[in-house]
PDB file of N, CA and C in Angstrom:
ATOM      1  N   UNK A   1      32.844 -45.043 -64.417  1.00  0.00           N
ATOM      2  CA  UNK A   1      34.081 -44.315 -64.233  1.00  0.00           C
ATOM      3  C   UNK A   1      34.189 -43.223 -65.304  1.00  0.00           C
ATOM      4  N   UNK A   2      34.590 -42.143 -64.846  1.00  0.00           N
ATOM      5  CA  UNK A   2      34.538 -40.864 -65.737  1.00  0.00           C
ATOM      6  C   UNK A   2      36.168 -40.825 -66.407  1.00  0.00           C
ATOM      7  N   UNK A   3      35.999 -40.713 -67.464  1.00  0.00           N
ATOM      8  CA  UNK A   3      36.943 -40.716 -68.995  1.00  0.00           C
ATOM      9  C   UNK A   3      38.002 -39.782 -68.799  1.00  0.00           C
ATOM     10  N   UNK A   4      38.934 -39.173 -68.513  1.00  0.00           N
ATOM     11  CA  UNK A   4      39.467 -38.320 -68.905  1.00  0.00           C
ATOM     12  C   UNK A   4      39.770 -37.450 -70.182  1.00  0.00           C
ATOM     13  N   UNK A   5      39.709 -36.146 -69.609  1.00  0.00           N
ATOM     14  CA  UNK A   5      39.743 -35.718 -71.143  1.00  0.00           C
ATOM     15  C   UNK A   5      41.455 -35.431 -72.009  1.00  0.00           C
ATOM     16  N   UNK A   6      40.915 -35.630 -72.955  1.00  0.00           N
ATOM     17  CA  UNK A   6      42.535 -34.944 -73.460  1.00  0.00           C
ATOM     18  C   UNK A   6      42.513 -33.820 -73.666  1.00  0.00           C
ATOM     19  N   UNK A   7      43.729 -33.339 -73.942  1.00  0.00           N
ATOM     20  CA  UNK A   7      44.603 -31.878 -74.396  1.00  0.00           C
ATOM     21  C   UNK A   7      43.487 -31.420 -74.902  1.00  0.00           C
ATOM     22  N   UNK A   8      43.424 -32.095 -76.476  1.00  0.00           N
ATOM     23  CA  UNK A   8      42.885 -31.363 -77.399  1.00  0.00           C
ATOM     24  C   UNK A   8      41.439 -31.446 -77.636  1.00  0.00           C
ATOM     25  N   UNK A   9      40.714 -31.961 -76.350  1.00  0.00           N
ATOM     26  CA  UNK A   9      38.846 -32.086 -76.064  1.00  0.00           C
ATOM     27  C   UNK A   9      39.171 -30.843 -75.255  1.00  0.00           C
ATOM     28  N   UNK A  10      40.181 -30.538 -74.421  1.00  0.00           N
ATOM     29  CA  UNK A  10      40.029 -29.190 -73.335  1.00  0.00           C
ATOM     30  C   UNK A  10      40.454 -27.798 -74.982  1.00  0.00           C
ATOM     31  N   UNK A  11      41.097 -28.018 -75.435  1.00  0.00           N
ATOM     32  CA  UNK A  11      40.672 -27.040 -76.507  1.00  0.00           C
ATOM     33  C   UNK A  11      40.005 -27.054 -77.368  1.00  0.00           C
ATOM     34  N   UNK A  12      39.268 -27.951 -77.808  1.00  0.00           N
ATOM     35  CA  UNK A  12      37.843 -27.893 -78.596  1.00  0.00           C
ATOM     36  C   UNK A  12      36.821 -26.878 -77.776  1.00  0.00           C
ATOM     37  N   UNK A  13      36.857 -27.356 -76.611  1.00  0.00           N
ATOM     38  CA  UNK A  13      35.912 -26.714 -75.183  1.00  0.00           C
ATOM     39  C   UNK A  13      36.397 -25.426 -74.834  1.00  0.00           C
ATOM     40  N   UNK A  14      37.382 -24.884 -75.052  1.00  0.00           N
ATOM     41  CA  UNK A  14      38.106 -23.620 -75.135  1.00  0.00           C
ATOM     42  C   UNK A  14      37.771 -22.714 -75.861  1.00  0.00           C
ATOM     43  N   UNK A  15      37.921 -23.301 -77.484  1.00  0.00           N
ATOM     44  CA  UNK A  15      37.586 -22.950 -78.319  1.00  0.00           C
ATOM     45  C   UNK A  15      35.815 -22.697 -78.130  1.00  0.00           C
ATOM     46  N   UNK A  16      35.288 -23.252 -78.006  1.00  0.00           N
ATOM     47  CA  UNK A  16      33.460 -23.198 -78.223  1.00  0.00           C
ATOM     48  C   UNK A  16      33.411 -21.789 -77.143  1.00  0.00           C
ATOM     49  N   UNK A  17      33.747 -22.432 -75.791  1.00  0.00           N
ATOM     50  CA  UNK A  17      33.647 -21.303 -74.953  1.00  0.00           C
ATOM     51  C   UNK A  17      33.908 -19.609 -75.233  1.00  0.00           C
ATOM     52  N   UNK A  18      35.460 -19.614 -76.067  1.00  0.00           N
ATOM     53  CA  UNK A  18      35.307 -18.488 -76.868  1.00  0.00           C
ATOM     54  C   UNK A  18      34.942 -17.730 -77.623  1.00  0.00           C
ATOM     55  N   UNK A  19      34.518 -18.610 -78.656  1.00  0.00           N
ATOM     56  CA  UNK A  19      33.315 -18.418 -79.284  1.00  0.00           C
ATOM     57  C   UNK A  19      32.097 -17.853 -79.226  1.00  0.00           C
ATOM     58  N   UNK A  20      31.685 -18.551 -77.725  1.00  0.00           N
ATOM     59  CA  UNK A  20      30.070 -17.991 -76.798  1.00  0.00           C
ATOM     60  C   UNK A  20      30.404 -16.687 -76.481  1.00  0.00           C
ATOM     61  N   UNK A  21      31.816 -16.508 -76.095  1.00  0.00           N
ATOM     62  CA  UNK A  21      31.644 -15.446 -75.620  1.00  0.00           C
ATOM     63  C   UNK A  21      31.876 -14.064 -76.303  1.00  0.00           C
ATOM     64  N   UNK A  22      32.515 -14.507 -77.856  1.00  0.00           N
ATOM     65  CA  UNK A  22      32.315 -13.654 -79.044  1.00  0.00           C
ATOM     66  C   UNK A  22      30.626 -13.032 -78.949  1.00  0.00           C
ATOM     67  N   UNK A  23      30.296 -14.275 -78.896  1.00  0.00           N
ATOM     68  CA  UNK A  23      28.605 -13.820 -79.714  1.00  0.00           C
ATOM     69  C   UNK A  23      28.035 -13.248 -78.292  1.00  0.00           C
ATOM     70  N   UNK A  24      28.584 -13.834 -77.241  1.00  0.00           N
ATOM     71  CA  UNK A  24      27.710 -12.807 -76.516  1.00  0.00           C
ATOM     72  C   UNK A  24      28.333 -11.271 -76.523  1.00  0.00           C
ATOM     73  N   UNK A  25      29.371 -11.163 -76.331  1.00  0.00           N
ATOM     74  CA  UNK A  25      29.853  -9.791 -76.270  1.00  0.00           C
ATOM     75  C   UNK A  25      29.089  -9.615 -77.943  1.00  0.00           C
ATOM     76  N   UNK A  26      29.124  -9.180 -79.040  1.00  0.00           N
ATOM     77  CA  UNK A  26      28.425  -8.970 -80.325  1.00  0.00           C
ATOM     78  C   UNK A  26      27.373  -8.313 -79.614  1.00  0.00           C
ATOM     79  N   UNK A  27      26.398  -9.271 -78.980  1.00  0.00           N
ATOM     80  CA  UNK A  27      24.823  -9.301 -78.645  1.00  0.00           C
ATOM     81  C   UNK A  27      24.736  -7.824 -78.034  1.00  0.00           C
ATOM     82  N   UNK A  28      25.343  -7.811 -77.004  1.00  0.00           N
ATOM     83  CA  UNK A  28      25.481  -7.310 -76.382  1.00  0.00           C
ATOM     84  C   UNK A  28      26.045  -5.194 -76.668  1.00  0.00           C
ATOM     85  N   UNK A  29      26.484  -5.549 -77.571  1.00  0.00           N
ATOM     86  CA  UNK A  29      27.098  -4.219 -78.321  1.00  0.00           C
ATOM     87  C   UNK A  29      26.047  -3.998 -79.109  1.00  0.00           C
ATOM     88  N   UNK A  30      25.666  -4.757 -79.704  1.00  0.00           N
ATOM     89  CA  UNK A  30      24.094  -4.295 -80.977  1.00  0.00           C
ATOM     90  C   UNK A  30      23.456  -4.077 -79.864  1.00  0.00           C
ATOM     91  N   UNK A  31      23.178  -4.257 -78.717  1.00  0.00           N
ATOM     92  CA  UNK A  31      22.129  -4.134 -77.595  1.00  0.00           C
ATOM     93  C   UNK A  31      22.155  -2.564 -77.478  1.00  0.00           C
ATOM     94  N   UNK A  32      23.441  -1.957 -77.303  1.00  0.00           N
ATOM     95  CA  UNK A  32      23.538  -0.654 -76.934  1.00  0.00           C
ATOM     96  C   UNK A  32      23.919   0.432 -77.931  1.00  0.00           C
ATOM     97  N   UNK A  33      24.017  -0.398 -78.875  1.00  0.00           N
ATOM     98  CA  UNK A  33      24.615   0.468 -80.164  1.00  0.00           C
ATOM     99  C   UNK A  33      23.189   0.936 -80.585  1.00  0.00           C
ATOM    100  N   UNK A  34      22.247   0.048 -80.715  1.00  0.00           N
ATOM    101  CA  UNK A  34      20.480   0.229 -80.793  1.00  0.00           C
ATOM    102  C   UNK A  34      19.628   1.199 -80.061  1.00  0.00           C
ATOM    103  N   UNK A  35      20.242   1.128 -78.912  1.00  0.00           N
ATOM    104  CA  UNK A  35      19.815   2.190 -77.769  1.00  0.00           C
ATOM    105  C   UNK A  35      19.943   3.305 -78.662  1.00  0.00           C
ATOM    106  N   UNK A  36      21.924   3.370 -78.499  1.00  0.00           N
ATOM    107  CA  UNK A  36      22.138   4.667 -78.551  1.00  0.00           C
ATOM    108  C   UNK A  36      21.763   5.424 -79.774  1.00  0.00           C
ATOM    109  N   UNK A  37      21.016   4.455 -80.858  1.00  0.00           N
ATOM    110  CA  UNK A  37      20.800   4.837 -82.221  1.00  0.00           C
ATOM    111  C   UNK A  37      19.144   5.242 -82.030  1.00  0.00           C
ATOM    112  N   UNK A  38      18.763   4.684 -81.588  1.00  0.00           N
ATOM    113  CA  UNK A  38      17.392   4.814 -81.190  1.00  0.00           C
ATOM    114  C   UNK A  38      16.960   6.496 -80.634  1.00  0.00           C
ATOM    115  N   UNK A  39      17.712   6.677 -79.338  1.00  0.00           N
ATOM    116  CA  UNK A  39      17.849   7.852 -78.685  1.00  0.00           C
ATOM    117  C   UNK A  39      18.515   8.999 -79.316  1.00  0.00           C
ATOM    118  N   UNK A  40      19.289   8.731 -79.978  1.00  0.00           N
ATOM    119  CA  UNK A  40      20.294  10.003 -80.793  1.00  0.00           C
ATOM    120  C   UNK A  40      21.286   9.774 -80.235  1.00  0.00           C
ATOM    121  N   UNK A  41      22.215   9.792 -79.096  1.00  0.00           N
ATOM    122  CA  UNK A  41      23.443  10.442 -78.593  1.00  0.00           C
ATOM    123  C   UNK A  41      24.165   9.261 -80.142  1.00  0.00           C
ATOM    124  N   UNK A  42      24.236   8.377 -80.042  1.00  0.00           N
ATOM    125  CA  UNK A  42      25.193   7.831 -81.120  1.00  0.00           C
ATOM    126  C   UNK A  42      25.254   8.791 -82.731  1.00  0.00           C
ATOM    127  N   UNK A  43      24.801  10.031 -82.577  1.00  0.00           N
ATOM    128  CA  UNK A  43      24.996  10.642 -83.800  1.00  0.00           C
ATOM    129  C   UNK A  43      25.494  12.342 -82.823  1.00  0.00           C
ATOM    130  N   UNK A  44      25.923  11.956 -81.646  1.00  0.00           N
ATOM    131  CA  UNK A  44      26.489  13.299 -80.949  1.00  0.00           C
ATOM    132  C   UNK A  44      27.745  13.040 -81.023  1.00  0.00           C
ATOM    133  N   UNK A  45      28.081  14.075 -81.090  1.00  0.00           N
ATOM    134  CA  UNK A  45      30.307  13.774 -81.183  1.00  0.00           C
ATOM    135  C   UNK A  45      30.948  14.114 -79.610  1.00  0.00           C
ATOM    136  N   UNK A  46      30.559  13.188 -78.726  1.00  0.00           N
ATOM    137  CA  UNK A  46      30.759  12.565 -77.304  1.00  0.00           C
ATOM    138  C   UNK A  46      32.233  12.086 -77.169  1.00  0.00           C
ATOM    139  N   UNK A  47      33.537  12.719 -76.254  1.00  0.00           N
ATOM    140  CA  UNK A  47      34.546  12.159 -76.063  1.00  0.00           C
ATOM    141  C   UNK A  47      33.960  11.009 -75.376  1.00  0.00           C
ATOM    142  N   UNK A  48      35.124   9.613 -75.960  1.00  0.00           N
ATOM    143  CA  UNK A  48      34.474   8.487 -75.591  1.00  0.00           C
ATOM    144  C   UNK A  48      35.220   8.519 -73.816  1.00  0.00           C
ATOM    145  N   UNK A  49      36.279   9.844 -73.145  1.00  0.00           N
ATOM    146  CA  UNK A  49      36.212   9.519 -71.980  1.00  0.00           C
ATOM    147  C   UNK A  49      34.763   9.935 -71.035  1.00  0.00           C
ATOM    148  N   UNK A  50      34.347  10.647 -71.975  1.00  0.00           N
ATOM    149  CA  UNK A  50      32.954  11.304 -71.267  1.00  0.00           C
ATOM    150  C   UNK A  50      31.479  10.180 -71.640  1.00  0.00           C
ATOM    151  N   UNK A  51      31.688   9.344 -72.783  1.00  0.00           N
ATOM    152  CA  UNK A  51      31.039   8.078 -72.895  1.00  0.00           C
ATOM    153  C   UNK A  51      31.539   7.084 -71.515  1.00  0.00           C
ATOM    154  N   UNK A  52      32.428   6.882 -71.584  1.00  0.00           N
ATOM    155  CA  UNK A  52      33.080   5.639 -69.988  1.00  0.00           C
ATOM    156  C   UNK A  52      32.343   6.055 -68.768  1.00  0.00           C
ATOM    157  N   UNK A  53      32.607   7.707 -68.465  1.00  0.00           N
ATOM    158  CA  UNK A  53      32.028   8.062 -67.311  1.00  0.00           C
ATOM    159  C   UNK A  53      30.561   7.952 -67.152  1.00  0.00           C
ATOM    160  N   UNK A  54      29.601   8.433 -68.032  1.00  0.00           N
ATOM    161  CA  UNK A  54      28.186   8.112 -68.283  1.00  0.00           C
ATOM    162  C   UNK A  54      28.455   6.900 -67.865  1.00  0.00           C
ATOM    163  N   UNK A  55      28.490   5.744 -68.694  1.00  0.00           N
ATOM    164  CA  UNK A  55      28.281   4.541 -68.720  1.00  0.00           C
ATOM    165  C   UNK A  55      28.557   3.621 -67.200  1.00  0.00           C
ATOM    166  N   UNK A  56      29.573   4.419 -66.435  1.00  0.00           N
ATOM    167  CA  UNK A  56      30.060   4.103 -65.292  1.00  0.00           C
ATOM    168  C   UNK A  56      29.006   4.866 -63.984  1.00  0.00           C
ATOM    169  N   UNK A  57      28.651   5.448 -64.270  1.00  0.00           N
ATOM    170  CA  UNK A  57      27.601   6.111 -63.504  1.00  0.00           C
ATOM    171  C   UNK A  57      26.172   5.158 -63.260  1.00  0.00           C
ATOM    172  N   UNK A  58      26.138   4.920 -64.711  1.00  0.00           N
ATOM    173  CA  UNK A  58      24.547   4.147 -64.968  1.00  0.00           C
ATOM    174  C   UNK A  58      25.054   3.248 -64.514  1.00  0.00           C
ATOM    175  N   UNK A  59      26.207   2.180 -64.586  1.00  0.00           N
ATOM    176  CA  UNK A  59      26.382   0.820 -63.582  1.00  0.00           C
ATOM    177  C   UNK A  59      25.998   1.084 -62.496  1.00  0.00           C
ATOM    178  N   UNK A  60      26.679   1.831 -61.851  1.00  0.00           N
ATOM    179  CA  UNK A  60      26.729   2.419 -60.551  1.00  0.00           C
ATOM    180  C   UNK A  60      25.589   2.571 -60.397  1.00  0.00           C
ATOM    181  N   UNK A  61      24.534   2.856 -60.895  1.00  0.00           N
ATOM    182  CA  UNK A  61      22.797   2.596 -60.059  1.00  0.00           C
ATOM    183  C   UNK A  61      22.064   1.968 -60.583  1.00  0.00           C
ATOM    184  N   UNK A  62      22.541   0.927 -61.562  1.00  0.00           N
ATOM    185  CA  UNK A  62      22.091  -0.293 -61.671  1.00  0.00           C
ATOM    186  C   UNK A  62      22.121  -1.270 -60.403  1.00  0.00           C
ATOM    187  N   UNK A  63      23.784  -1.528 -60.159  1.00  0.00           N
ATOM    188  CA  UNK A  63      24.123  -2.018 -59.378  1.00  0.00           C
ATOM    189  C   UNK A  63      23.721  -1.959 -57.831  1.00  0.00           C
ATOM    190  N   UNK A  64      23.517  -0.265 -57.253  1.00  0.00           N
ATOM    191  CA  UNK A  64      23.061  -0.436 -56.325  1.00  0.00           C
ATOM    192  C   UNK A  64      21.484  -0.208 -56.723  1.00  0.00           C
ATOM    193  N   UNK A  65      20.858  -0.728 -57.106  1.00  0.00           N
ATOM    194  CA  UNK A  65      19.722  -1.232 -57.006  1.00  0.00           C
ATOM    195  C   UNK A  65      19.474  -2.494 -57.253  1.00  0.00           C
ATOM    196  N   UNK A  66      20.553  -3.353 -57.459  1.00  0.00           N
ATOM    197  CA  UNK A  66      20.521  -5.020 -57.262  1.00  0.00           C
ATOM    198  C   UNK A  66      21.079  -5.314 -55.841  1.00  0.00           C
ATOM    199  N   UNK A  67      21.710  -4.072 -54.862  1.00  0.00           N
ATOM    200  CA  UNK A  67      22.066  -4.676 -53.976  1.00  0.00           C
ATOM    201  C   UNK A  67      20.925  -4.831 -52.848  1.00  0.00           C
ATOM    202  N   UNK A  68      20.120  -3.372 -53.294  1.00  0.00           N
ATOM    203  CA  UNK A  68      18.556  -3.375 -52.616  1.00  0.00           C
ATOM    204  C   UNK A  68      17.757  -4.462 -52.743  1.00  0.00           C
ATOM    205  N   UNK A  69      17.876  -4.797 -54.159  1.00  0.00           N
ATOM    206  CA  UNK A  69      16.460  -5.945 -54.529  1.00  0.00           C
ATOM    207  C   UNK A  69      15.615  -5.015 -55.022  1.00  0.00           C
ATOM    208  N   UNK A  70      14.099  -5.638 -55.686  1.00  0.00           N
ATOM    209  CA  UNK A  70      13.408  -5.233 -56.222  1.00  0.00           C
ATOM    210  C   UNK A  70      12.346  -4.587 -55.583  1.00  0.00           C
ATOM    211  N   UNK A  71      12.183  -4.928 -54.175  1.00  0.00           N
ATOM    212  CA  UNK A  71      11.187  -4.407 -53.058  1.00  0.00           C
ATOM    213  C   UNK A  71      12.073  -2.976 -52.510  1.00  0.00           C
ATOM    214  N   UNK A  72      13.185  -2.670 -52.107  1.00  0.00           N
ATOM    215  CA  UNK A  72      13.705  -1.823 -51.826  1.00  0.00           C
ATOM    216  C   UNK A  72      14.166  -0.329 -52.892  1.00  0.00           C
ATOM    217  N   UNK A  73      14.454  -1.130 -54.383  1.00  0.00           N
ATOM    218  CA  UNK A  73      14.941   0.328 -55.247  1.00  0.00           C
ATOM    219  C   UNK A  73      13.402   0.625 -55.785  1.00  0.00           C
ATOM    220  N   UNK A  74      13.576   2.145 -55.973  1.00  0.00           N
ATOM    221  CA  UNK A  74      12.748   2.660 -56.474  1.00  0.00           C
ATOM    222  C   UNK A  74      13.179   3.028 -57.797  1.00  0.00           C
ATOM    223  N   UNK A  75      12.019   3.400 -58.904  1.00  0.00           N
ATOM    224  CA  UNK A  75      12.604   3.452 -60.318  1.00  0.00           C
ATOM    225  C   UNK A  75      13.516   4.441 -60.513  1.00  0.00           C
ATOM    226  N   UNK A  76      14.643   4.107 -61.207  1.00  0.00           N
ATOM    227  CA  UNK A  76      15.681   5.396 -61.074  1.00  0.00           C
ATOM    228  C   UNK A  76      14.940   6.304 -62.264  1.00  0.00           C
ATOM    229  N   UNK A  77      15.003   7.870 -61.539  1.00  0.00           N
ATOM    230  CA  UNK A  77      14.462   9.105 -62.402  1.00  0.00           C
ATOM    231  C   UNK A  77      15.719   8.967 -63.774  1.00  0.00           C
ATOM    232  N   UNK A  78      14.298   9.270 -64.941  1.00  0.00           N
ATOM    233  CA  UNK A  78      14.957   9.696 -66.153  1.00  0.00           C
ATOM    234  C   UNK A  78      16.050  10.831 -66.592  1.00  0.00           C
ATOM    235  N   UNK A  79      16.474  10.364 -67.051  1.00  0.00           N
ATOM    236  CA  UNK A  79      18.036  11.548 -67.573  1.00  0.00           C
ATOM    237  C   UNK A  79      17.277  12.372 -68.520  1.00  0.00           C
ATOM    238  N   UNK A  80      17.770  13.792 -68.777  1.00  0.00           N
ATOM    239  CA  UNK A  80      17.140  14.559 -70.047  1.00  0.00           C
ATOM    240  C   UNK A  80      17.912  13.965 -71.042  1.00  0.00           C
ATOM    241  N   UNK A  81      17.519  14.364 -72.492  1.00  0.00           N
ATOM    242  CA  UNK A  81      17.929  13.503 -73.857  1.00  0.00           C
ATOM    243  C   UNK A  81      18.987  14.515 -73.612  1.00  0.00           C
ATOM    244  N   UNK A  82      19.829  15.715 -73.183  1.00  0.00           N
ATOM    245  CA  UNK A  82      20.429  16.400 -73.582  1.00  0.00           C
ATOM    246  C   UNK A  82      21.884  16.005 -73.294  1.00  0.00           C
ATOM    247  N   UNK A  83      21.879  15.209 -72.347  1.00  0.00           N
ATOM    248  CA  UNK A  83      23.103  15.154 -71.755  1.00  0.00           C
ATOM    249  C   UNK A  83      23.913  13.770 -72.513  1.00  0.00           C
ATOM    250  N   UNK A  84      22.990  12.850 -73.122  1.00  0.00           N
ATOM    251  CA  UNK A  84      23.495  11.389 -74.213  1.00  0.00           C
ATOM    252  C   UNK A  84      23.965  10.754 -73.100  1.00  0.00           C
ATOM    253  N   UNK A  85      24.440   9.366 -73.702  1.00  0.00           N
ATOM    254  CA  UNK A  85      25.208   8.458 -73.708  1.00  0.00           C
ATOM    255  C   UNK A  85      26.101   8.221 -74.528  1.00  0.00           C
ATOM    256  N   UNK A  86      26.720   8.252 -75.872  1.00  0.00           N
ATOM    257  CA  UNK A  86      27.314   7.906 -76.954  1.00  0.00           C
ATOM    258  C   UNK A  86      27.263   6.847 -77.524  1.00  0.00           C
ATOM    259  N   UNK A  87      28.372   6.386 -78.113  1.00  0.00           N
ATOM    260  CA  UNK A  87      28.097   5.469 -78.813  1.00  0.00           C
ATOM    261  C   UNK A  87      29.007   4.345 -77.711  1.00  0.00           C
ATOM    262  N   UNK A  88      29.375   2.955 -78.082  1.00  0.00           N
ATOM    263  CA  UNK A  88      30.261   2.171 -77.254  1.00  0.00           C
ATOM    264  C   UNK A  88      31.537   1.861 -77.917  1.00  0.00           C
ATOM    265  N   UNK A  89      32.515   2.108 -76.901  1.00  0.00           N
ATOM    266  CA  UNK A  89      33.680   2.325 -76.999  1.00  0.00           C
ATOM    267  C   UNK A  89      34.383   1.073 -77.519  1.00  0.00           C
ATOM    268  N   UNK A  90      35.113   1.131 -78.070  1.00  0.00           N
ATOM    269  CA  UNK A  90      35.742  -0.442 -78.569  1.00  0.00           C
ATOM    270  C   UNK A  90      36.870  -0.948 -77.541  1.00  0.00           C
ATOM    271  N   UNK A  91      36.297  -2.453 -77.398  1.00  0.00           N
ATOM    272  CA  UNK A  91      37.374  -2.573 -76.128  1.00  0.00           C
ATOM    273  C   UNK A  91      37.546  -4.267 -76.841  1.00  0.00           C
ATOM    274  N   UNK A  92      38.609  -4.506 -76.735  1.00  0.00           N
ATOM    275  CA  UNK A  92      38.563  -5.963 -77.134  1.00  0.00           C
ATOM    276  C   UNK A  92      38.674  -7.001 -75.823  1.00  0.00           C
ATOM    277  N   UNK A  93      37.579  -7.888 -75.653  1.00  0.00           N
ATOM    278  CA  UNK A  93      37.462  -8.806 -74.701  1.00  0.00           C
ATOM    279  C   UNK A  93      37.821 -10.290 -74.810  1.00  0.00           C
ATOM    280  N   UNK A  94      38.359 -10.429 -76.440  1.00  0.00           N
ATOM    281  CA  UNK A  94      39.045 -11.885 -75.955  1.00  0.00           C
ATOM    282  C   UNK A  94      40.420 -12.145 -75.224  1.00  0.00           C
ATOM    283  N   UNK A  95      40.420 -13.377 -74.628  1.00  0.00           N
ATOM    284  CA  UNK A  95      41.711 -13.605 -73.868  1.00  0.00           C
ATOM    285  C   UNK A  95      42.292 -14.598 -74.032  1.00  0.00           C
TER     286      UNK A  95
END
């Protein structure tokens, strides 16, 4: 027979969960902060609404090339270095 949990085991588990998802969001920002340091645009002075839109674009054919699959997309053509990405915008994701 399975235990019930209490209150405060569902916020221990709350807590951890938030946590994970600290460090993954972190991971995830050094992921692109690296890029963009790597490439240059993170040393271009990029309005961060013109950073969102880039960034919303590149989802946008990420995405539809997961809706293809891997047999259907072809490699998406390279961007020139001229146009950047920036740096990443600060957004706070805990809840």
């Amino acid at each position: 027979m399975a235990a019930k949990s209490s209150i405060s085991d569902i916020d221990a588990q709350i807590e951890k969960l938030r946590e994970r998802k600290r460090t993954m969001i972190a991971k995830s920002a050094e992921r692109f902060a690296r890029a963009a340091t790597k490439s240059g645009p993170a040393e271009m002075e990029i309005p961060d609404e013109e950073v969102d839109r880039i960034f919303e674009e590149v989802a946008a054919r990420f995405r539809k090339g997961e809706k293809e699959g891997p047999a259907g997309a072809a490699a998406p053509p390279r961007r020139s270095a001229d146009r950047g990405t920036g740096t990443t915008a600060e957004v706070s994701h805990d809840g």
